[in-house]
Protein backbone atom coordinates (compact mmCIF):
# COMPACT_ATOMS: atom_id res chain seq x y z
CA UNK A 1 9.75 -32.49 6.55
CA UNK A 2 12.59 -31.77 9.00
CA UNK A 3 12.64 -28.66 11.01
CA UNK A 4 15.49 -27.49 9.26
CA UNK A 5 14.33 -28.19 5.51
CA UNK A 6 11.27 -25.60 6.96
CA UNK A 7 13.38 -22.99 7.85
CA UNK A 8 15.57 -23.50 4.66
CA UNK A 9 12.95 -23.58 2.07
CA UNK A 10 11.02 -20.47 4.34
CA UNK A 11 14.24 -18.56 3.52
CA UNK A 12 14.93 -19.66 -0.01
CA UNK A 13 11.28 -18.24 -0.73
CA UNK A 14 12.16 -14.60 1.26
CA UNK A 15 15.07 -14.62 -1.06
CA UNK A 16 13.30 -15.38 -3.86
CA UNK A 17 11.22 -12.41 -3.08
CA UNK A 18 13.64 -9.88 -2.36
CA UNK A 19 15.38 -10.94 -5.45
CA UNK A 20 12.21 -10.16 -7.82
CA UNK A 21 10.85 -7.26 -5.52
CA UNK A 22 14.81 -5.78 -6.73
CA UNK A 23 14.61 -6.67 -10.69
CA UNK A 24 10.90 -4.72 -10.93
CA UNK A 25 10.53 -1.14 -12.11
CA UNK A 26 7.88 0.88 -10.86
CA UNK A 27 6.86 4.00 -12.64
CA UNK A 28 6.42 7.16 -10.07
CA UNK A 29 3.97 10.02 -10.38
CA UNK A 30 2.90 12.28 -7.84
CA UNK A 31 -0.41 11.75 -6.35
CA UNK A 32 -2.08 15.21 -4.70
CA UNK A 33 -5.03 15.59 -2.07
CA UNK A 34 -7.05 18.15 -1.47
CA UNK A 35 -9.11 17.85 2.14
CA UNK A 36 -10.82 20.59 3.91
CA UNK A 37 -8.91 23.11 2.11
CA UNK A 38 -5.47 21.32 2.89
CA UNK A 39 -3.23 20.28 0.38
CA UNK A 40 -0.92 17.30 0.10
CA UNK A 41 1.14 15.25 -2.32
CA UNK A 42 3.11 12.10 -2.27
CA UNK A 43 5.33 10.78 -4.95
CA UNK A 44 5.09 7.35 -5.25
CA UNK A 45 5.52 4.08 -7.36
CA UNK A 46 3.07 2.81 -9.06
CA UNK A 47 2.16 -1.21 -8.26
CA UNK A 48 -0.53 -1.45 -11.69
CA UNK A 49 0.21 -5.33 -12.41
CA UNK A 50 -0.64 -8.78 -10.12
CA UNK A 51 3.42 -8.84 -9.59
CA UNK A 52 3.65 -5.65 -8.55
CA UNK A 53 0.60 -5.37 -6.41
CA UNK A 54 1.18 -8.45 -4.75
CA UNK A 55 4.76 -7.69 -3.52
CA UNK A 56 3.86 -3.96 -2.58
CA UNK A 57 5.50 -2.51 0.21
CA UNK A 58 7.00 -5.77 1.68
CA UNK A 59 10.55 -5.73 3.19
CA UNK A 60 10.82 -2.02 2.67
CA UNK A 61 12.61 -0.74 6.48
CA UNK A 62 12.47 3.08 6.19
CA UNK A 63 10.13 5.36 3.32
CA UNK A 64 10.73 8.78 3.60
CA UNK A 65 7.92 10.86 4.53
CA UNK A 66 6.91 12.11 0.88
CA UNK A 67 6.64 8.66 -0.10
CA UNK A 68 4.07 6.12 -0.77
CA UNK A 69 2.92 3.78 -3.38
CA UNK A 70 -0.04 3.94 -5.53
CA UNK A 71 -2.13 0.57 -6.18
CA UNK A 72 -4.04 0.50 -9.59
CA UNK A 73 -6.39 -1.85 -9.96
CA UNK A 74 -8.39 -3.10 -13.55
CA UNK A 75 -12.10 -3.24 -11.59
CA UNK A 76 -13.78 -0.54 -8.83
CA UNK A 77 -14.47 -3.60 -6.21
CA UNK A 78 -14.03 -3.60 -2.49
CA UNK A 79 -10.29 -4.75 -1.51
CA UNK A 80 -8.27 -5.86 0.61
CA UNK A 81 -4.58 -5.33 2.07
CA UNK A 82 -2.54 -7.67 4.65
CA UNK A 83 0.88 -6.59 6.46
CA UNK A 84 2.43 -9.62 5.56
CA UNK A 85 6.82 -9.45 5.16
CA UNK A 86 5.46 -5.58 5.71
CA UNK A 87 7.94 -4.06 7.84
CA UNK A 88 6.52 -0.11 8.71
CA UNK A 89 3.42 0.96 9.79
CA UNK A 90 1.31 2.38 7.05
CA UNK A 91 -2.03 4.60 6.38
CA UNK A 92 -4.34 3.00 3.31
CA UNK A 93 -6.46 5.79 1.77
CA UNK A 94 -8.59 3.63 -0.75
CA UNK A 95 -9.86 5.67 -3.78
CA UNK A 96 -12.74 5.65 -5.63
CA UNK A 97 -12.63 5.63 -9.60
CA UNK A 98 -13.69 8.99 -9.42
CA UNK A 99 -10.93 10.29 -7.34
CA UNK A 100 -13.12 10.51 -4.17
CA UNK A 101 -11.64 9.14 -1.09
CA UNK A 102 -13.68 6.66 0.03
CA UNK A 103 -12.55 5.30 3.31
CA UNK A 104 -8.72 5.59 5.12
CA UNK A 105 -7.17 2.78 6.90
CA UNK A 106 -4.69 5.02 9.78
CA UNK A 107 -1.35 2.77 11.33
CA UNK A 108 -1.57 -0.78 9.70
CA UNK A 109 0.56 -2.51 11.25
CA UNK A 110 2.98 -5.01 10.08
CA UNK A 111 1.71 -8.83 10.37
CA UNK A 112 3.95 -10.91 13.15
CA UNK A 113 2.33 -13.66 12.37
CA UNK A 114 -0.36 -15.85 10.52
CA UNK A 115 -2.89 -15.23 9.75
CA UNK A 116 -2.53 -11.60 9.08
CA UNK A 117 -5.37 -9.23 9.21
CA UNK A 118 -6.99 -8.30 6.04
CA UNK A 119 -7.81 -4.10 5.94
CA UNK A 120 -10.25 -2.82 3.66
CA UNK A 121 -13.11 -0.29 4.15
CA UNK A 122 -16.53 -0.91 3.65
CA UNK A 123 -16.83 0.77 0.05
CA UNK A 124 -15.69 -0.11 -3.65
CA UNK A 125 -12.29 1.58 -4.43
CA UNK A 126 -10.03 1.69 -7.80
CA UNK A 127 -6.58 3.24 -6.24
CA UNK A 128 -5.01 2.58 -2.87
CA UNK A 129 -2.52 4.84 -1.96
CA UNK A 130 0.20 3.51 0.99
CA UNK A 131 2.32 6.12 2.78
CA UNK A 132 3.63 6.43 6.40
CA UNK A 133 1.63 5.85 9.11
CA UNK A 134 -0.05 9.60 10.23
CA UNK A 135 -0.05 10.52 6.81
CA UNK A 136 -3.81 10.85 6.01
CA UNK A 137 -3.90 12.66 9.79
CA UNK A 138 -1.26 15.22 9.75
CA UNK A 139 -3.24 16.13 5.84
CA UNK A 140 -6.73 15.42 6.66
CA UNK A 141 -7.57 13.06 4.82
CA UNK A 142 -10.52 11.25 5.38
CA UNK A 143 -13.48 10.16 2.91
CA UNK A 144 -15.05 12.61 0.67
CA UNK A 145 -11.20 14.02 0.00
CA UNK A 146 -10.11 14.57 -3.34
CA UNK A 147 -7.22 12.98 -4.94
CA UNK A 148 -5.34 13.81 -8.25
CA UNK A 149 -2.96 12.04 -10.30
CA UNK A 150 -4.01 8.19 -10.17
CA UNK A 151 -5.34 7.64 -13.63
């Protein structure tokens, strides 16, 4: 393959995800923490299919800071999150099914290039809520928090 069919078919398939990433609708809910007697919310969209999971956060520039988006998943494994077409820095608070904070990923950065690094924590989660980097800081969150409105 030449050069240039690379760098034409690389674009064709960033277009082709922008386009679908623009045609889905994502329910939004607010999620709340509670953390050493701090409270927090977030409103966010809610990624609860493959689709929607899979194309996340990507190509989104700015998110205001009461933003975020909530990952549901169908099984309370360990998982995983890359960066990749990821553009913002981001804080993963990874959620048990019981709504205990499990573990807190602080300033993922976006992936340059491959391969991008995988973050997880070392515990079985349900929910991963996304929201601007400092996020789970500024609200201390850590594990053990509580967290409301994912089910």
């Amino acid at each position: 393959m030449k050069p240039i069919q690379i760098v034409s078919a690389f674009f064709a398939v960033v277009l082709l995800v922008v386009i679908l990433n623009q045609n889905q609708t994502y329910e939004e809910r607010i999620v709340y923490f509670l953390s050493a007697g701090k409270n927090a919310s977030l409103e966010v969209k809610v990624a609860d299919t493959g689709e929607l999971r899979t194309t996340g956060l990507m190509f989104v520039n700015q998110m205001a800071e009461d933003k975020g988006m909530l990952f549901i998943f169908e099984d309370e494994k360990q998982h995983a999150f890359w960066m990749k077409n990821t553009l913002i820095p981001l804080d993963m608070i990874f959620v048990a099914a019981n709504g205990t904070v499990v573990g807190v990923v602080e300033n993922a950065t976006p992936c340059e290039k491959d391969p991008c690094e995988a973050y997880s924590v070392n515990a079985a989660s349900q929910y991963v809520v996304e929201a601007n980097a400092g996020f789970a800081r500024r609200n201390g969150i850590s594990a053990g928090a509580r967290v409301f409105g994912t089910g």
